[in-house]
N, C-alpha and C. Protein backbone atom coordinates (compact mmCIF):
# COMPACT_ATOMS: atom_id res chain seq x y z
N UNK A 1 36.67 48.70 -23.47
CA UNK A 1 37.82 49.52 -23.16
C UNK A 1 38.65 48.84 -22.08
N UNK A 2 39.83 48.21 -22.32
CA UNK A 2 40.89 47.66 -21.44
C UNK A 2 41.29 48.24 -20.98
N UNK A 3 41.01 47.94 -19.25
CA UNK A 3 41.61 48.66 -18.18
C UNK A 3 43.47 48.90 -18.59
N UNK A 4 44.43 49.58 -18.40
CA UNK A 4 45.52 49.43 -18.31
C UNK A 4 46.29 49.91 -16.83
N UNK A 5 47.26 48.71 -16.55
CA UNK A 5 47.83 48.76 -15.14
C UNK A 5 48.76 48.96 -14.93
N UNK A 6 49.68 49.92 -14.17
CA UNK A 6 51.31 50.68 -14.63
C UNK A 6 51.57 49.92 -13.39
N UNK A 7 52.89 48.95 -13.31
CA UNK A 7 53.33 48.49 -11.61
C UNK A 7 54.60 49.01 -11.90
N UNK A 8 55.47 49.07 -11.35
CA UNK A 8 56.95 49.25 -11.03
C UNK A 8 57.45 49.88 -9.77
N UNK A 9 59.01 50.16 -9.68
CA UNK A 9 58.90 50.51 -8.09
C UNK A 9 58.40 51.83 -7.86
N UNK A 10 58.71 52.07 -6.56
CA UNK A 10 58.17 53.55 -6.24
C UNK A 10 59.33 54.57 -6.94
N UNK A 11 58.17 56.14 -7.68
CA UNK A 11 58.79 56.60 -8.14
C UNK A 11 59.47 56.32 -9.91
N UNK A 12 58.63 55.66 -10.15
CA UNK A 12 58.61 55.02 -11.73
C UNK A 12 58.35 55.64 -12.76
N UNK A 13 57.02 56.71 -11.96
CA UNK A 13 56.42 57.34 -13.28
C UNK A 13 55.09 56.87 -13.50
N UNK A 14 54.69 55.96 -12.35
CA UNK A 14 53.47 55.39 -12.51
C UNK A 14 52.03 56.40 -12.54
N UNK A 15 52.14 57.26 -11.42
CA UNK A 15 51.14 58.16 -11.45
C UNK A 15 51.12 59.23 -12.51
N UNK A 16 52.36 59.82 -12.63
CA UNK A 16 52.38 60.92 -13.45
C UNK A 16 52.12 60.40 -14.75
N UNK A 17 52.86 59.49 -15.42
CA UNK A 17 52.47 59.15 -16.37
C UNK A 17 50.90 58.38 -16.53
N UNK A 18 50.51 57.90 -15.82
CA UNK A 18 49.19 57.52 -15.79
C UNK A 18 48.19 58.31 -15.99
N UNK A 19 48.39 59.37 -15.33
CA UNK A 19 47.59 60.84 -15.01
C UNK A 19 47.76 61.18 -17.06
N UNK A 20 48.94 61.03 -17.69
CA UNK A 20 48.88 61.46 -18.85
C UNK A 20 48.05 61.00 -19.92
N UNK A 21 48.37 59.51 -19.91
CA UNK A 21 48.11 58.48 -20.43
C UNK A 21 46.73 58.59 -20.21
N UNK A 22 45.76 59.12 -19.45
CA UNK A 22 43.98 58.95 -19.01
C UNK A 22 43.56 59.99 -20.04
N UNK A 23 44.16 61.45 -19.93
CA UNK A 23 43.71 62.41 -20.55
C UNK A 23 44.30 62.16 -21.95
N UNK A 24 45.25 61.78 -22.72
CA UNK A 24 45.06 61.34 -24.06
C UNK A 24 44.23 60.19 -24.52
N UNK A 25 43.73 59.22 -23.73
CA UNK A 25 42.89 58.33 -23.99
C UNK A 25 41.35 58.61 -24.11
N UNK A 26 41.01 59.34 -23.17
CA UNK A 26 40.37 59.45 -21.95
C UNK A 26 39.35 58.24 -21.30
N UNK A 27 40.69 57.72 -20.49
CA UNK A 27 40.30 57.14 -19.48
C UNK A 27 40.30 57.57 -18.33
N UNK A 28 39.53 57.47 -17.64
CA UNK A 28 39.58 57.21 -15.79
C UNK A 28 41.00 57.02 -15.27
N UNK A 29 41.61 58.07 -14.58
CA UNK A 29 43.06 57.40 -14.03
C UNK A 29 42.48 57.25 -12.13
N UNK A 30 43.00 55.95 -11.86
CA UNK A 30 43.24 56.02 -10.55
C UNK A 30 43.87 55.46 -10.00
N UNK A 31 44.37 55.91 -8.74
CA UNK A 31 45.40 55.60 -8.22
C UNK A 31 45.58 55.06 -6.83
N UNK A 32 45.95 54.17 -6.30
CA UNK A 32 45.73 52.68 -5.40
C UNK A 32 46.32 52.83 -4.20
N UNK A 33 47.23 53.95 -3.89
CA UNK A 33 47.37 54.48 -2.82
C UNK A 33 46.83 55.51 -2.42
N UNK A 34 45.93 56.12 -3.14
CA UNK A 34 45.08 57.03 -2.86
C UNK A 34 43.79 56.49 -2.63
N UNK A 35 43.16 55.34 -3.00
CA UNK A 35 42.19 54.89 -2.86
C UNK A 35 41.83 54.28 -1.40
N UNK A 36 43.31 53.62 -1.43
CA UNK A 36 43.42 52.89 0.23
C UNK A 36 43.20 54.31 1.25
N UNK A 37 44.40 55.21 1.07
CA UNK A 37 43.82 56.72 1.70
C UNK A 37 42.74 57.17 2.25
N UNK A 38 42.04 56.80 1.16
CA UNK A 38 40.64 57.68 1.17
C UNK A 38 39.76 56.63 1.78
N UNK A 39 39.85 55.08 1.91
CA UNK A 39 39.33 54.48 2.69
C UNK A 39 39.40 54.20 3.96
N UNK A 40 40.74 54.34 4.37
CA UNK A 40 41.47 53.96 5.73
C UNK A 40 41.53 56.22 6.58
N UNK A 41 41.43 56.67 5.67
CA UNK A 41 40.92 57.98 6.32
C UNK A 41 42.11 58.60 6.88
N UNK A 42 43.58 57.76 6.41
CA UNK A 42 45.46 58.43 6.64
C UNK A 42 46.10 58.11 5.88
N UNK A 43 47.36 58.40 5.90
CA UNK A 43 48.27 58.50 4.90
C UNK A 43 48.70 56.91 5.18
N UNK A 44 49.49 56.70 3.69
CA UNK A 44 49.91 55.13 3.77
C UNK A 44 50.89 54.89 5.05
N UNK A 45 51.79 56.21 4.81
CA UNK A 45 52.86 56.21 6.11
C UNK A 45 52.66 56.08 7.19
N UNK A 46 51.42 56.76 7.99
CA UNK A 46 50.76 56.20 9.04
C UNK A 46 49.88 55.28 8.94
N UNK A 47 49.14 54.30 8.37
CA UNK A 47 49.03 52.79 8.00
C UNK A 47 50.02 51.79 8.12
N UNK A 48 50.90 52.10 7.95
CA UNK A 48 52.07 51.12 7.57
C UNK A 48 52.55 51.42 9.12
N UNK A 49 52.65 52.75 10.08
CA UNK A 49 53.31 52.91 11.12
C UNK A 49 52.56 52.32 12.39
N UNK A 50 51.39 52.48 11.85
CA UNK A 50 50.29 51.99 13.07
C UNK A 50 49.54 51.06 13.41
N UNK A 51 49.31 50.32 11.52
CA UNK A 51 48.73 49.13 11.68
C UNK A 51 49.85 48.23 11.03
N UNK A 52 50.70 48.33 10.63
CA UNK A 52 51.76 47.48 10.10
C UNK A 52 51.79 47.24 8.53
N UNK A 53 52.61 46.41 8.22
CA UNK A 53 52.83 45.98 6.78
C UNK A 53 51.88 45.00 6.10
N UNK A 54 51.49 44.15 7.19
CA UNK A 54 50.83 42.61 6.79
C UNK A 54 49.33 43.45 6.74
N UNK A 55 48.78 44.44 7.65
CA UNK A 55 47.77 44.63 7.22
C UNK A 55 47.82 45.74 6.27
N UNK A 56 48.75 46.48 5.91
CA UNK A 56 48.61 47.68 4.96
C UNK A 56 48.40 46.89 3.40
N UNK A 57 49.12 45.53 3.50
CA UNK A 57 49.32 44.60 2.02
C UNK A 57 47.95 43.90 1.87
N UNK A 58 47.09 43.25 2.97
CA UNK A 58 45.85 42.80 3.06
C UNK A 58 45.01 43.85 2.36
N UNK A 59 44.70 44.95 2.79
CA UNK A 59 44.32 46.20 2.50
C UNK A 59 44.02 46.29 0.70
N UNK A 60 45.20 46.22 0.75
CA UNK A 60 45.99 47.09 -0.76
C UNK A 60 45.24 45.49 -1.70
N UNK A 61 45.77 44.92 -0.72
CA UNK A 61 44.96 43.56 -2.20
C UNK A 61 43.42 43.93 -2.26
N UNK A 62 42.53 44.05 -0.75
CA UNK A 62 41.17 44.22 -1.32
C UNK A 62 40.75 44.91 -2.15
N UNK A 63 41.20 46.28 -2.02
CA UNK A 63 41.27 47.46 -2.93
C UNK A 63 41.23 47.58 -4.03
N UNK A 64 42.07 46.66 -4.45
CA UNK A 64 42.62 46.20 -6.00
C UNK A 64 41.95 45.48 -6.32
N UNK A 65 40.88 44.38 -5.58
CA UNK A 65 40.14 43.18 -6.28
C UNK A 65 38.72 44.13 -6.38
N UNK A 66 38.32 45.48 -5.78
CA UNK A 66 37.31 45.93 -5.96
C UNK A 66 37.54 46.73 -7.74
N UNK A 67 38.84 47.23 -8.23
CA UNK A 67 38.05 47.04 -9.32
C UNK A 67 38.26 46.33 -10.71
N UNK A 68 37.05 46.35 -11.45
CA UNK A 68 36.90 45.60 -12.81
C UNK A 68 37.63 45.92 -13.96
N UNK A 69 37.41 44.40 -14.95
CA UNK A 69 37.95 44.60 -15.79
C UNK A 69 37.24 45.61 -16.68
N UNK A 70 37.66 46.34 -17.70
CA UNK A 70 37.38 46.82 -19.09
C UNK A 70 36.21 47.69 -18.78
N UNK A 71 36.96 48.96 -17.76
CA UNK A 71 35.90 49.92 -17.47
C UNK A 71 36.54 51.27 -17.87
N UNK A 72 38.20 51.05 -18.63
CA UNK A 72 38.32 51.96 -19.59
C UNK A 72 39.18 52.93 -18.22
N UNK A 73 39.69 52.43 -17.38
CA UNK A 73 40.63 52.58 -15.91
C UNK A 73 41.85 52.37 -16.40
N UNK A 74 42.68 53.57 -15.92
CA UNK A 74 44.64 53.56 -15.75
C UNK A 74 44.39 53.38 -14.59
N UNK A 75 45.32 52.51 -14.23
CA UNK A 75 45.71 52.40 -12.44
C UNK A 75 46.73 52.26 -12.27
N UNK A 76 47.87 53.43 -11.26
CA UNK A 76 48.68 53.25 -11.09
C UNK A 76 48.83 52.44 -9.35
N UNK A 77 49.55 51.16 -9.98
CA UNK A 77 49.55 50.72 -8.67
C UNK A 77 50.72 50.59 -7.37
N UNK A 78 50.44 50.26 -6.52
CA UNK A 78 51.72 50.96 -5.27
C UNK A 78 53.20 49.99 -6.03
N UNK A 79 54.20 50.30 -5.46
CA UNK A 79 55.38 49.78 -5.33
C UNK A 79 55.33 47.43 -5.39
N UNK A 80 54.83 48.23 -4.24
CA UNK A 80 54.75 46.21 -3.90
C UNK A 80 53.45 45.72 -4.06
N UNK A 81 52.84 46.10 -4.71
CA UNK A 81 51.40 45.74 -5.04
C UNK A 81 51.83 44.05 -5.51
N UNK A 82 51.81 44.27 -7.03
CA UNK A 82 52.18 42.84 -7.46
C UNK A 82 52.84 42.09 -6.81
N UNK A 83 53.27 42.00 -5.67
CA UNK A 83 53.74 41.06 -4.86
C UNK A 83 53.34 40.13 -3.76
N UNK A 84 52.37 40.84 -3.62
CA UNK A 84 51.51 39.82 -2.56
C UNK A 84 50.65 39.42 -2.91
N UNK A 85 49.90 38.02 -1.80
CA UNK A 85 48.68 37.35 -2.35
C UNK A 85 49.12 37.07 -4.16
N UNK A 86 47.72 37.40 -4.46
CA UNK A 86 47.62 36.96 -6.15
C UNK A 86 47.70 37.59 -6.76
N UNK A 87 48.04 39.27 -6.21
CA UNK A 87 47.92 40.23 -6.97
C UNK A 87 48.11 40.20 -8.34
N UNK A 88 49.56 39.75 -8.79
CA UNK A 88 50.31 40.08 -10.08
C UNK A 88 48.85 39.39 -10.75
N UNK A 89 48.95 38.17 -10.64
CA UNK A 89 47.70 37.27 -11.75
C UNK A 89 46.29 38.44 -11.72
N UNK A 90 45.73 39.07 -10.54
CA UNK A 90 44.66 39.50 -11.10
C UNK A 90 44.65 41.30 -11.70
N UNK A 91 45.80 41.93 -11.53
CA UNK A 91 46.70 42.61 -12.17
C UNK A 91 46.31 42.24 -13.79
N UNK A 92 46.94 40.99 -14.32
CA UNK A 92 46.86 40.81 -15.64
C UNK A 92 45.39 40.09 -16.26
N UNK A 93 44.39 39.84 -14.92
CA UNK A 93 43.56 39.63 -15.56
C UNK A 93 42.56 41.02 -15.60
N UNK A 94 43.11 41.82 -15.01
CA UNK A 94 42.24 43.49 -14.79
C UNK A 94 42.63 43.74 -16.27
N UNK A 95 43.58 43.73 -16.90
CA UNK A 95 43.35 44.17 -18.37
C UNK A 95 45.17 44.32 -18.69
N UNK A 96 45.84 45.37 -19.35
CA UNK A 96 47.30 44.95 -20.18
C UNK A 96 47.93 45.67 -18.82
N UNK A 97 48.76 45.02 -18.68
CA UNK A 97 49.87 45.54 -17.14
C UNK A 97 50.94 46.00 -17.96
N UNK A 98 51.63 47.16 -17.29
CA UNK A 98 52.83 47.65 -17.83
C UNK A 98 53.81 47.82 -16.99
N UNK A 99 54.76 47.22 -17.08
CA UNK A 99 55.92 47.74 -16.28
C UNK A 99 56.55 48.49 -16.46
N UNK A 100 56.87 49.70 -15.65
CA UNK A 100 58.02 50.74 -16.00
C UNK A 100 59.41 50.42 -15.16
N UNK A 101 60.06 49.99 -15.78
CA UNK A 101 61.45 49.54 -15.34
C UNK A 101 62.25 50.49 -15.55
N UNK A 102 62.51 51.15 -14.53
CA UNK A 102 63.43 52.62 -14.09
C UNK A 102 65.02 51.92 -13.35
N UNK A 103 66.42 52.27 -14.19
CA UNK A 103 67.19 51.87 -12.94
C UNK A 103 66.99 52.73 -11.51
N UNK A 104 68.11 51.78 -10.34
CA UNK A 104 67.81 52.23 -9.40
C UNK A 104 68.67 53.26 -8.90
N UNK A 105 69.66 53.67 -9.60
CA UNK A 105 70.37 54.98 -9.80
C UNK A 105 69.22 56.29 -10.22
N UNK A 106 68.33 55.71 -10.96
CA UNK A 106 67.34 56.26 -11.47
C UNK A 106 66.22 57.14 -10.61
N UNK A 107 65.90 55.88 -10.27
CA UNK A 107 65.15 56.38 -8.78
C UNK A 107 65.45 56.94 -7.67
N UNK A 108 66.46 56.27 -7.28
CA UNK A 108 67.17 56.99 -6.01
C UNK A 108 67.29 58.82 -6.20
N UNK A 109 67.25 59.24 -7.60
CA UNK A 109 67.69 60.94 -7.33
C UNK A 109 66.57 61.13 -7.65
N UNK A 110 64.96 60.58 -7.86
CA UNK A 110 63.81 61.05 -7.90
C UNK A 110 63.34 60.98 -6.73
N UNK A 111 63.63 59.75 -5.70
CA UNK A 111 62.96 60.25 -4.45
C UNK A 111 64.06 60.67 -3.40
N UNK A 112 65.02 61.58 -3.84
CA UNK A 112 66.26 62.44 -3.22
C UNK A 112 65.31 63.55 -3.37
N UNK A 113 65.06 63.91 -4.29
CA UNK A 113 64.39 65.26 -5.10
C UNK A 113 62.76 65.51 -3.83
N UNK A 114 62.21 64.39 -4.17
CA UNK A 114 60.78 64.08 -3.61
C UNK A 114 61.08 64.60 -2.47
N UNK A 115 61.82 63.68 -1.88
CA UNK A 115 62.07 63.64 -0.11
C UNK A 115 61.56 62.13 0.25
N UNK A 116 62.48 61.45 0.90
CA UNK A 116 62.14 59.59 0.84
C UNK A 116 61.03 59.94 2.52
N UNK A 117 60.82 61.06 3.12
CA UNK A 117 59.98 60.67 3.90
C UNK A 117 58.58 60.09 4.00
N UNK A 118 57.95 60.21 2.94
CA UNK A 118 56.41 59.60 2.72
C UNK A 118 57.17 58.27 2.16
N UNK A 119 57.79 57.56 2.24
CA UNK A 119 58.05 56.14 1.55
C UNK A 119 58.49 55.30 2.67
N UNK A 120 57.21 54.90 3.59
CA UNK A 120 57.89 53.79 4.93
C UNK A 120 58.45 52.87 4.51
N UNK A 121 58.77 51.79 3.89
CA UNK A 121 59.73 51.02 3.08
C UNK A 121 61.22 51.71 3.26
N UNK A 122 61.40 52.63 3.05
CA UNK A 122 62.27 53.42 2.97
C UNK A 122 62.85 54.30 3.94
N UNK A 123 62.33 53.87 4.99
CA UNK A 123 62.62 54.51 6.62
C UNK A 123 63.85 53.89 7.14
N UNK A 124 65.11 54.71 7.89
CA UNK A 124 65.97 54.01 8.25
C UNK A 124 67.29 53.68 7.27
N UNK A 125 66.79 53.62 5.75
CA UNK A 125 67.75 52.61 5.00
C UNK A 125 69.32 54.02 5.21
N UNK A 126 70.31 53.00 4.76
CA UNK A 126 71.62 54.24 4.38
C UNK A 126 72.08 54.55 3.51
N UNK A 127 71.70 53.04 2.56
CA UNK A 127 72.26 53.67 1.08
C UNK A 127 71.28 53.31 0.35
N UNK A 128 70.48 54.51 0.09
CA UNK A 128 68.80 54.48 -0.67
C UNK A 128 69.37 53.77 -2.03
N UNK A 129 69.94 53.71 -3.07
CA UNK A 129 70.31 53.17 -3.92
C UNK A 129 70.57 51.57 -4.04
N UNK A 130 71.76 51.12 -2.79
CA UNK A 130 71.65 50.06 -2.77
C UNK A 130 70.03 49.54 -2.35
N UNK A 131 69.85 50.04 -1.47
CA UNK A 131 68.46 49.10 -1.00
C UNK A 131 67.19 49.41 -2.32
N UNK A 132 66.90 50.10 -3.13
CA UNK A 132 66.26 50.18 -3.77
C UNK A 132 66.86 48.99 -5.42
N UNK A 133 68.02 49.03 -5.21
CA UNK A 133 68.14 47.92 -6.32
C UNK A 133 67.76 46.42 -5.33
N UNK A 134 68.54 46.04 -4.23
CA UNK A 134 67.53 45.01 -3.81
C UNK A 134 66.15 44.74 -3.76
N UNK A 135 65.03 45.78 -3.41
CA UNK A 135 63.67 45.49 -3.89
C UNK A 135 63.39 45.00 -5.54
N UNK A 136 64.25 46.07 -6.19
CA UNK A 136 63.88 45.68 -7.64
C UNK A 136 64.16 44.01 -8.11
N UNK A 137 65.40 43.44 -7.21
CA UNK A 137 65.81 42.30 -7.40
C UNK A 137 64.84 41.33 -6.78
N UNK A 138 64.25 41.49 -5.55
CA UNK A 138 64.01 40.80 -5.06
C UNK A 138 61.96 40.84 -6.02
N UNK A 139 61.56 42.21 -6.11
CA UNK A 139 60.01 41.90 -7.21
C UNK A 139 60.23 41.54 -8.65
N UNK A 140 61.26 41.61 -9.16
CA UNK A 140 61.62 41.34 -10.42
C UNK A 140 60.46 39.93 -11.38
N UNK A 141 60.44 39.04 -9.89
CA UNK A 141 59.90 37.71 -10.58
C UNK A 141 58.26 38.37 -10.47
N UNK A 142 57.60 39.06 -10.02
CA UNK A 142 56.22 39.78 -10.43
C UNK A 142 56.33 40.90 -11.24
N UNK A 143 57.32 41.73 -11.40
CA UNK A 143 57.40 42.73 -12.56
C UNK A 143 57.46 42.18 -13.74
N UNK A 144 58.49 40.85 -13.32
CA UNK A 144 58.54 40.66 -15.19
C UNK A 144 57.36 39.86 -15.62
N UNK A 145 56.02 39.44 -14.93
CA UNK A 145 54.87 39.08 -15.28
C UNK A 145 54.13 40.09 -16.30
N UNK A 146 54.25 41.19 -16.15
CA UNK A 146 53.75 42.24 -16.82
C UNK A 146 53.37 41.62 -18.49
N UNK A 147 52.36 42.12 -19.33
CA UNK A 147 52.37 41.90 -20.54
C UNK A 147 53.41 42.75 -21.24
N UNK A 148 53.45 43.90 -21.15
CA UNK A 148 54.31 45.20 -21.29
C UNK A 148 55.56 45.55 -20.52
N UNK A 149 56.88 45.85 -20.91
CA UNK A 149 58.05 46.27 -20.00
C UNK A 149 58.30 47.80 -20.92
N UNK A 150 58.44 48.24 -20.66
CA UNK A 150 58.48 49.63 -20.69
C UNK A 150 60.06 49.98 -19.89
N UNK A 151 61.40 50.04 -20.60
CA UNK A 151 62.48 50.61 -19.77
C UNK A 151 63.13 51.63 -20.61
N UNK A 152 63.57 52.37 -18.99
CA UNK A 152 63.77 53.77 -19.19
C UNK A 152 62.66 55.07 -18.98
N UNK A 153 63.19 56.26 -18.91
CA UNK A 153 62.25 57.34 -18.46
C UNK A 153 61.04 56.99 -20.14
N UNK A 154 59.98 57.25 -20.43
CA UNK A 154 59.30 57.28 -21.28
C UNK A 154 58.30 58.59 -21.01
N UNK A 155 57.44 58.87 -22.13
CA UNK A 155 56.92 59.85 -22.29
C UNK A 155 55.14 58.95 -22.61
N UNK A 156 54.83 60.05 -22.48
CA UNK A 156 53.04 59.53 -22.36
C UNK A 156 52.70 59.25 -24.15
N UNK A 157 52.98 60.08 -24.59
CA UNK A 157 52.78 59.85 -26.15
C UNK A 157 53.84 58.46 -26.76
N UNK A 158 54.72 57.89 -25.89
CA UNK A 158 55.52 56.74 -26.70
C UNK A 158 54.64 55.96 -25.90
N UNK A 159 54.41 55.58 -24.24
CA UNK A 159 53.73 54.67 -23.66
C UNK A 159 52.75 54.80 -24.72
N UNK A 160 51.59 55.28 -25.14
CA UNK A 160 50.60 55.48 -25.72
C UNK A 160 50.90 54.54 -27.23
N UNK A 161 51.74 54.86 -27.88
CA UNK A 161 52.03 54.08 -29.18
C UNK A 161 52.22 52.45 -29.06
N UNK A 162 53.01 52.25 -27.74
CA UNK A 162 53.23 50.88 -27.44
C UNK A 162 52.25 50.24 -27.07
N UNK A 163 51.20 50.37 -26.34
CA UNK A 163 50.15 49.94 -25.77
C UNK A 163 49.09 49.96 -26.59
N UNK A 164 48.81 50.77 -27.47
CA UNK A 164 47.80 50.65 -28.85
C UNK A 164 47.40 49.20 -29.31
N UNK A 165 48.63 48.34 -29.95
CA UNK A 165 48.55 47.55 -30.35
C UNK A 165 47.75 45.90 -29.53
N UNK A 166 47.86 46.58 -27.86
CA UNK A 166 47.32 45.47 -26.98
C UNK A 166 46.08 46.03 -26.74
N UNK A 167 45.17 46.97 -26.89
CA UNK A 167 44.15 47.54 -26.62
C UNK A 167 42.95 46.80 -27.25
């Protein structure tokens, strides 16, 4: 059973749809900012506020190398995951990676809706839109590693049809 790995930016659809995608499969969904959470014993926002970025990304890679391939695992993974260290490569060797490529008009009124305060990345900025299409520009060269691109809002039953065929 091939693990499958949802990356894209924050606010993609990674969890929710992941969360879907487990119970029509039934796989194991888990999720990589919750895992760090539950290890580090706070929220990412205070991680990122207290111990910084360089170690919140150190972190987030170990996390991710703890788990295996083809244990039949959705993982939705953080925002900038695939970007550091080796991530993206062991990303695609954990099993089929999917990218959900959301514009950033897109996003911006999902984490308007949310509330951008749990998103430290996102502390400070003024025009959440512009700065959220620069991240996308600037991870683009690890998103588009993905085996899978997935663009636009999607539904758990179409992800599900597309991904069949790599299973």
């Amino acid at each position: 059973m091939k693990n499958i790995i949802l990356v894209g930016m924050m606010s993609s659809g990674k969890s929710t749809l992941g969360k879907k995608l487990a119970r029509m499969m039934g796989y194991r969904f888990l999720d990589l900012d919750k895992l760090i959470e539950s290890r580090e014993g706070m929220a990412i926002s205070l991680i990122f506020s207290s111990k910084g970025e360089p170690y919140f990304r150190k972190l987030e890679s170990e996390v991710l190398k703890e788990i295996q391939a083809n244990r039949g695992i959705i993982l939705a993974s953080g925002g900038g995951t695939p970007c550091f260290y080796d991530n993206m490569q062991y990303i695609n060797n954990l099993g089929i990676s999917v990218f959900l490529d959301i514009p950033a008009s897109d996003l911006a009124k999902r984490i308007e809706n949310h509330g951008k305060d749990d998103r430290p990345i996102l502390s400070g900025v003024s025009s959440l839109e512009l700065e959220l299409k620069q991240k996308i520009e600037q991870r683009m060269p690890f998103y588009s590693q993905a085996q899978l691109t997935v663009q636009g809002q999607t539904e758990a039953g179409e992800l599900l049809r597309l991904i069949k065929p790599l299973i």
